[in-house]
Protein backbone atom coordinates (compact mmCIF):
# COMPACT_ATOMS: atom_id res chain seq x y z
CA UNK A 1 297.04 162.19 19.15
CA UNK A 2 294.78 164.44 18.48
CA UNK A 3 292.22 162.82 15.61
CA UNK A 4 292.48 159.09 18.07
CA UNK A 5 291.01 161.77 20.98
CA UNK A 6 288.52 162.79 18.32
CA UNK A 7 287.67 159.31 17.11
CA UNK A 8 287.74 157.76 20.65
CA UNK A 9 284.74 160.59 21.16
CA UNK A 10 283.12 159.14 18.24
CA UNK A 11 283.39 156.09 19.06
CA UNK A 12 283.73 154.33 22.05
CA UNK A 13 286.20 151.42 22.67
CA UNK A 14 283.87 149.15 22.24
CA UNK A 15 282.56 150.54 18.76
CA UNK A 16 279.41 151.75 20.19
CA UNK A 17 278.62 155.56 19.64
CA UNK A 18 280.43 158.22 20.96
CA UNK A 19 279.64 160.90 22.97
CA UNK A 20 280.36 163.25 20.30
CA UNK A 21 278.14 160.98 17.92
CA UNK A 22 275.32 161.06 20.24
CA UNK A 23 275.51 164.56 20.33
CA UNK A 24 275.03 164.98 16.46
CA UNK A 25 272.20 162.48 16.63
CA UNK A 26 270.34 164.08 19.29
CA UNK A 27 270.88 167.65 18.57
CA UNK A 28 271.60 167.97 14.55
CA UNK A 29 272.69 171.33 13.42
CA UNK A 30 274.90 172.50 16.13
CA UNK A 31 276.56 175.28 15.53
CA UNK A 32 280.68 174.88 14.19
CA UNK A 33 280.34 170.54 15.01
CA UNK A 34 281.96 169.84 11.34
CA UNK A 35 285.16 171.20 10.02
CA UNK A 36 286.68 171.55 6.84
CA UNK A 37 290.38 173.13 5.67
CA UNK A 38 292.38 173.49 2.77
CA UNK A 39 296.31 175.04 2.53
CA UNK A 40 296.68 177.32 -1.03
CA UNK A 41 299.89 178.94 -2.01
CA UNK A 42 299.66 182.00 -5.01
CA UNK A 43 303.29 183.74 -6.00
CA UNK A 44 302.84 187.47 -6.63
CA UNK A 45 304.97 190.24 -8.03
CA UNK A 46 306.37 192.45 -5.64
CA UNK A 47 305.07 196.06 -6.79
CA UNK A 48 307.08 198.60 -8.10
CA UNK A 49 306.90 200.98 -4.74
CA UNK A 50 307.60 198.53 -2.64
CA UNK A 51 304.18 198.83 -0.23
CA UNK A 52 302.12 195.62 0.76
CA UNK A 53 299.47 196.24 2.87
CA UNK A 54 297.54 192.95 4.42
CA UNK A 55 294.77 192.76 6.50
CA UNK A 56 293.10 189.71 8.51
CA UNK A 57 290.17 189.83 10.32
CA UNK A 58 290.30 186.45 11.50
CA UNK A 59 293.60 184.07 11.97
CA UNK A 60 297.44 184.54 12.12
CA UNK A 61 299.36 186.68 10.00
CA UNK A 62 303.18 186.17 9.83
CA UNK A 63 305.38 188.10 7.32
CA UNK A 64 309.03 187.29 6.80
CA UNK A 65 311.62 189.05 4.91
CA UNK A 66 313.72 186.94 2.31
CA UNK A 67 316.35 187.64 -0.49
CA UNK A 68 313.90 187.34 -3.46
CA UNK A 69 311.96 189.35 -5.76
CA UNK A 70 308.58 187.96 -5.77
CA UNK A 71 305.61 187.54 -3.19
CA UNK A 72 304.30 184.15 -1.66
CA UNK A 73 301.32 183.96 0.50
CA UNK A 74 300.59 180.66 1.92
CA UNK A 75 297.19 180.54 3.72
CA UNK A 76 295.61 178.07 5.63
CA UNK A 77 291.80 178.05 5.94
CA UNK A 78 289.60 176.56 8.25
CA UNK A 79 285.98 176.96 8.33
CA UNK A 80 283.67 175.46 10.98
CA UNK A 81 279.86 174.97 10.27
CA UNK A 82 277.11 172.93 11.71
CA UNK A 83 277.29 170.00 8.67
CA UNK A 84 280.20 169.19 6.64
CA UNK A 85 278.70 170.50 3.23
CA UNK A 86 278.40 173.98 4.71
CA UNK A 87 281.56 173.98 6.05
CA UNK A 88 283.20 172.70 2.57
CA UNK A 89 280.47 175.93 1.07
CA UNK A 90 281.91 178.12 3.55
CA UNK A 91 285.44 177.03 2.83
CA UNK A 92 285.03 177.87 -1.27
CA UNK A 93 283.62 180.86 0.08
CA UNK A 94 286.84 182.35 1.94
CA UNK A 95 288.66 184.26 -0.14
CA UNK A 96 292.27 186.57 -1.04
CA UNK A 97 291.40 189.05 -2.64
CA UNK A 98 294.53 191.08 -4.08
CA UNK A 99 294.65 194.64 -5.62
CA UNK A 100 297.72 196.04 -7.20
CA UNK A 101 298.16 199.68 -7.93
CA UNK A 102 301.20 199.25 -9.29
CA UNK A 103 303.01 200.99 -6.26
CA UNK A 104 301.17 199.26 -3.59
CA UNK A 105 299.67 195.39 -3.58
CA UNK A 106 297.03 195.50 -0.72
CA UNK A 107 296.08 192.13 0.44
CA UNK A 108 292.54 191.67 1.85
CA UNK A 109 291.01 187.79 3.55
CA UNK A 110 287.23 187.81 2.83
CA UNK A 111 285.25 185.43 5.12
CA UNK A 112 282.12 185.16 5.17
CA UNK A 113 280.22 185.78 8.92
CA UNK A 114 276.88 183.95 9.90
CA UNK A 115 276.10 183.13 13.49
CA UNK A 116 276.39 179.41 12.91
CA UNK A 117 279.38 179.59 10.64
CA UNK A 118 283.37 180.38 11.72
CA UNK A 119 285.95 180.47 9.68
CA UNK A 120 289.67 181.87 9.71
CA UNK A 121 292.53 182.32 7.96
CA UNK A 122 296.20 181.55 8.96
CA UNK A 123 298.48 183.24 6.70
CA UNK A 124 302.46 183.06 6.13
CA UNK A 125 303.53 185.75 3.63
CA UNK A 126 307.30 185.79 2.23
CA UNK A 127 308.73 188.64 0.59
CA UNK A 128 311.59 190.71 -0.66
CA UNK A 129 313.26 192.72 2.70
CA UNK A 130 312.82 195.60 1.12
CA UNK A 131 309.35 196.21 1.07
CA UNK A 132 307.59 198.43 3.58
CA UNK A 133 305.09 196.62 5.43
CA UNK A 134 301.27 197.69 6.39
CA UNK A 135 299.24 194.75 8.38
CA UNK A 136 296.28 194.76 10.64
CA UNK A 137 294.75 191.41 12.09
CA UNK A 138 291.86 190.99 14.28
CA UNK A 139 291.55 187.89 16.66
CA UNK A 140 294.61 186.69 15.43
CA UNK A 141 298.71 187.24 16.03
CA UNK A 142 301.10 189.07 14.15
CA UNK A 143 304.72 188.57 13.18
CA UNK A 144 306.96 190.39 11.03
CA UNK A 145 310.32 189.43 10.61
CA UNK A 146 313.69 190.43 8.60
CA UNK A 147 312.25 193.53 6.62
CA UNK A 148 314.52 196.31 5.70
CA UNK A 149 312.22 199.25 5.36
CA UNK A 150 309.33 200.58 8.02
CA UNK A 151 306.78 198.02 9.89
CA UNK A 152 303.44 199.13 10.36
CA UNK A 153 301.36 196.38 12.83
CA UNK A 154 297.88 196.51 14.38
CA UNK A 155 296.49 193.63 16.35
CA UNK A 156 293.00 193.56 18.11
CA UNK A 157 292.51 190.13 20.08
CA UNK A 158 295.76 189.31 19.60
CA UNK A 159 299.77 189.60 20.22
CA UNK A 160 302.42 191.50 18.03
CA UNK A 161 305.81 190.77 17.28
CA UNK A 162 308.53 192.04 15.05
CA UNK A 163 311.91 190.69 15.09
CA UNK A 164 314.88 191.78 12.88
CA UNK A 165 313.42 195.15 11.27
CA UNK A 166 315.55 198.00 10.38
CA UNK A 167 313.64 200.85 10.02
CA UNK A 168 310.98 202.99 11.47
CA UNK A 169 308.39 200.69 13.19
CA UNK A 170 304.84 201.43 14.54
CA UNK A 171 302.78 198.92 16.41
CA UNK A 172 299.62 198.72 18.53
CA UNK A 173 297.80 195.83 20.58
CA UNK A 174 294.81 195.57 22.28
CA UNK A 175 294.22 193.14 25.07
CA UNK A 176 297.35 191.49 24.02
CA UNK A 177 301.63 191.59 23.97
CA UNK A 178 303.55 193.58 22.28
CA UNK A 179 306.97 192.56 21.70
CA UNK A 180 310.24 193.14 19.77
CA UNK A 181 313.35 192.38 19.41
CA UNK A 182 316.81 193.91 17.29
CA UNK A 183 314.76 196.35 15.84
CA UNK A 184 316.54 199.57 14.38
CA UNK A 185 314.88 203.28 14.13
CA UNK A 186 312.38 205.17 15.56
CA UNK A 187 309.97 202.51 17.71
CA UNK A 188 306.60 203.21 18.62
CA UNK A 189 304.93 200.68 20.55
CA UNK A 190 301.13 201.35 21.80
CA UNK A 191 298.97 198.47 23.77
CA UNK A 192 296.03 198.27 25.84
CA UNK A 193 295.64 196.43 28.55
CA UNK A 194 298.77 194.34 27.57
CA UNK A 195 302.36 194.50 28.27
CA UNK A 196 305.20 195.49 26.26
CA UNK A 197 308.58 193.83 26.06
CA UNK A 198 311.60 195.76 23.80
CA UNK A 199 314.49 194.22 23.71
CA UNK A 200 318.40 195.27 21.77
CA UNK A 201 316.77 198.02 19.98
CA UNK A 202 318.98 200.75 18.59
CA UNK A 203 317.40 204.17 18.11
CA UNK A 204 314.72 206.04 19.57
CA UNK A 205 311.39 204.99 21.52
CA UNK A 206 308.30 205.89 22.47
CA UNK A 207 306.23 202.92 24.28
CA UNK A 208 302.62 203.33 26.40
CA UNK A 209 300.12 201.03 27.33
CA UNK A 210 297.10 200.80 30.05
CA UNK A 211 297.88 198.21 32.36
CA UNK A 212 300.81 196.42 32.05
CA UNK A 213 304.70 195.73 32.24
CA UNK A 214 306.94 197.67 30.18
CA UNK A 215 310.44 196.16 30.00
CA UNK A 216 313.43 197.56 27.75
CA UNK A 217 316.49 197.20 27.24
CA UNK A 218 318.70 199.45 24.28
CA UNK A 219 321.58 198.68 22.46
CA UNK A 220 321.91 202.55 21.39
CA UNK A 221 319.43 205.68 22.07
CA UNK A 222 318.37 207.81 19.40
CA UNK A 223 318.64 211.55 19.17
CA UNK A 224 314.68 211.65 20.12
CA UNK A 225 315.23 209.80 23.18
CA UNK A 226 313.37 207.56 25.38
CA UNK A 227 309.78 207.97 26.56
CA UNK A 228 307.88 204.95 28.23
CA UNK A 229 304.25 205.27 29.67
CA UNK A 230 302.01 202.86 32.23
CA UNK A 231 298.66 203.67 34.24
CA UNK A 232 299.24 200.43 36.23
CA UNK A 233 302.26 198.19 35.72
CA UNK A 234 306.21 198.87 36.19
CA UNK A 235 308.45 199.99 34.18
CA UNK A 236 312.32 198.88 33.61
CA UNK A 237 314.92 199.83 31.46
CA UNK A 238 318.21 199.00 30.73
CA UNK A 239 320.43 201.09 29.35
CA UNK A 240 323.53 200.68 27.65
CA UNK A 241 326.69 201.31 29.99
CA UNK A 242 327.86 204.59 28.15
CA UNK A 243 324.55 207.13 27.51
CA UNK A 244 324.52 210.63 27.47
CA UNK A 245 321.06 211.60 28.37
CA UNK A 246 318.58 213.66 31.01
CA UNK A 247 316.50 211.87 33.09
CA UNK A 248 313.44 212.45 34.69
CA UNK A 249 311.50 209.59 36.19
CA UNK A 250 307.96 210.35 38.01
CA UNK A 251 305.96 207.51 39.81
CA UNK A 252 302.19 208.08 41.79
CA UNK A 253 302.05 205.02 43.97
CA UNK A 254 305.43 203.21 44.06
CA UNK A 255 309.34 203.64 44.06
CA UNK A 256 311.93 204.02 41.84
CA UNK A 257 314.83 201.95 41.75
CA UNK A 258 317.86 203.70 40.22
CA UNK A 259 320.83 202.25 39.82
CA UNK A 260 322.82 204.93 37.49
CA UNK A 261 324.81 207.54 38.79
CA UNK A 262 323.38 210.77 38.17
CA UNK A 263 324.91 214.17 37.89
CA UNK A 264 322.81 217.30 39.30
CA UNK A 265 320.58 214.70 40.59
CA UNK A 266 317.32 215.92 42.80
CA UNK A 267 314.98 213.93 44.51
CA UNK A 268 311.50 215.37 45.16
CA UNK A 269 308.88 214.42 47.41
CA UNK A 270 306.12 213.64 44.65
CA UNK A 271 307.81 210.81 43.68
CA UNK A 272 310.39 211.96 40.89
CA UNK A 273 314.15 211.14 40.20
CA UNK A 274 315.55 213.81 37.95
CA UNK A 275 319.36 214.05 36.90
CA UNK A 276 321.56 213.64 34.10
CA UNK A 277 323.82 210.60 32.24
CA UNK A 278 327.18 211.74 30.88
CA UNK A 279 327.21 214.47 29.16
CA UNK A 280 323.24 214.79 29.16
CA UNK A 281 321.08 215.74 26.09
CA UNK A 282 318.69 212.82 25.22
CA UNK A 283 315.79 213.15 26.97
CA UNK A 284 314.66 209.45 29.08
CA UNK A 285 311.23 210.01 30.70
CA UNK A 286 309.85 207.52 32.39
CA UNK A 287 305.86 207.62 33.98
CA UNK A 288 304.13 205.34 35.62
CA UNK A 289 300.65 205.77 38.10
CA UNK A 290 300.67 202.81 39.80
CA UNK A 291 303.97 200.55 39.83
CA UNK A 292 307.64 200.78 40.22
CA UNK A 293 309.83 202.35 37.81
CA UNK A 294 313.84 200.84 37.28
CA UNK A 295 316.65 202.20 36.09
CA UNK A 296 319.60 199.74 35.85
């Protein structure tokens, strides 16, 4: 559908020049008109202390765990230029660049940057689930998926996900989602100017962003607690129906919903809900300047 919307452009129905031809004709040399792309696969060894570090600056990154021993990294290039020989030049010149320390394979996309000239790189990297994982992508999503040891995820530009991870995860957006989901350890989950959606995590958490929605929901609460953080957006979490935690939940401008019953519970005029859940212990606090903060 696409390429007979492309052609139709080209051409019209009648076989007479395009729109898209008469732009070519009239004003050669614009900027990212002609595109070129290419798919390459390249099997690695995993390294002996189980680290890969990846970064992107440009495209999607998704990592998956598997039951296997090696490292595949399938990556998709595109590059856009303003004639179809520089785009197949800029194409030859994107590269992967790998460096293995033995311990540690580090994973870096090289692409070229002139004003006239885009390209990116999509990647999809499988490896054993035992390997702890260090990524960073700018303009472009990340996913990490079935890994067995800690998760490490930046994204600038772009959402993060990570589904399936047990073990210790950190990850960070900006202007963009976080998200994840059956994760298990301690979470920390940063974002600005984006939301951030948990969901059947078991363990501890510590979640912030600028301005946006924070919505959890736990499985099991770690020994460290809960802690969840928004300068404009609301907050709600779910807990599961037997906790043993202290509470405290503090809004500026907006109300708090709580639907748990709460022992020694005191209700302030600032704006705060304090109490305690079962036998209390874990601390849940819960901030927010501008929203509504629930408890369910």
């Amino acid at each position: 559908m696409t390429w007979r919307k492309d052609a139709e452009r080209d051409c019209g129905q009648d076989g007479t020049p395009g729109l898209k031809s008469l732009l070519r004709h009239l004003l050669p040399g614009i900027p990212w008109a002609e595109r070129a792309e290419i798919r390459e696969t390249q099997l690695r060894a995993a390294p002996k202390g189980q680290v890969f570090r990846v970064h992107n600056s440009n495209g999607i990154t998704r990592i998956t765990g598997e039951d296997r021993e090696d490292i595949e990294v399938t990556a998709h290039k595109t590059a856009r230029a303003e004639s179809s020989d520089a785009a197949e030049r800029l194409l030859e010149e994107i590269q992967l660049v790998f460096h293995d320390t033995g311990e540690r394979l580090d994973l870096e996309i090289e692409v070229p940057r002139k004003w006239n000239r885009r390209g990116c790189v999509n990647l999809c990297i499988k490896l054993p689930r035992d390997t702890e994982i260090w990524v960073a992508a700018a303009n472009g999503r990340v996913d990490v998926e079935g890994v067995r040891r800690p998760v490490h995820a930046r994204s600038t530009n772009g959402s993060a996900k990570v589904t399936d991870v047990v073990g210790d995860v950190e990850i960070a957006t900006t202007n963009a989602k976080v998200s994840c989901c059956g994760t298990r350890g301690k979470l920390t989950a940063r974002s600005s100017n984006g939301k951030i959606e948990i969901t059947r995590h078991s363990g501890s958490l510590d979640a912030s962003t600028t301005n946006g929605l924070i919505r959890v929901s736990l499985e099991d609460l770690g020994e460290e607690g809960v802690q969840l953080a928004t300068s404009n957006g609301r907050i709600v979490l779910d807990l599961p129906e037997q906790v043993d935690a202290d509470v405290d939940l503090r809004v500026d401008n907006g109300v708090i919903r709580n639907d748990r019953e709460l022992c020694h519970k005191a209700r302030e005029t600032n704006g705060r809900v304090a109490g305690r859940l079962g036998a209390g212990g874990r601390p849940i606090k819960l901030r927010t300047s501008n929203g509504s903060i629930s408890l369910r």
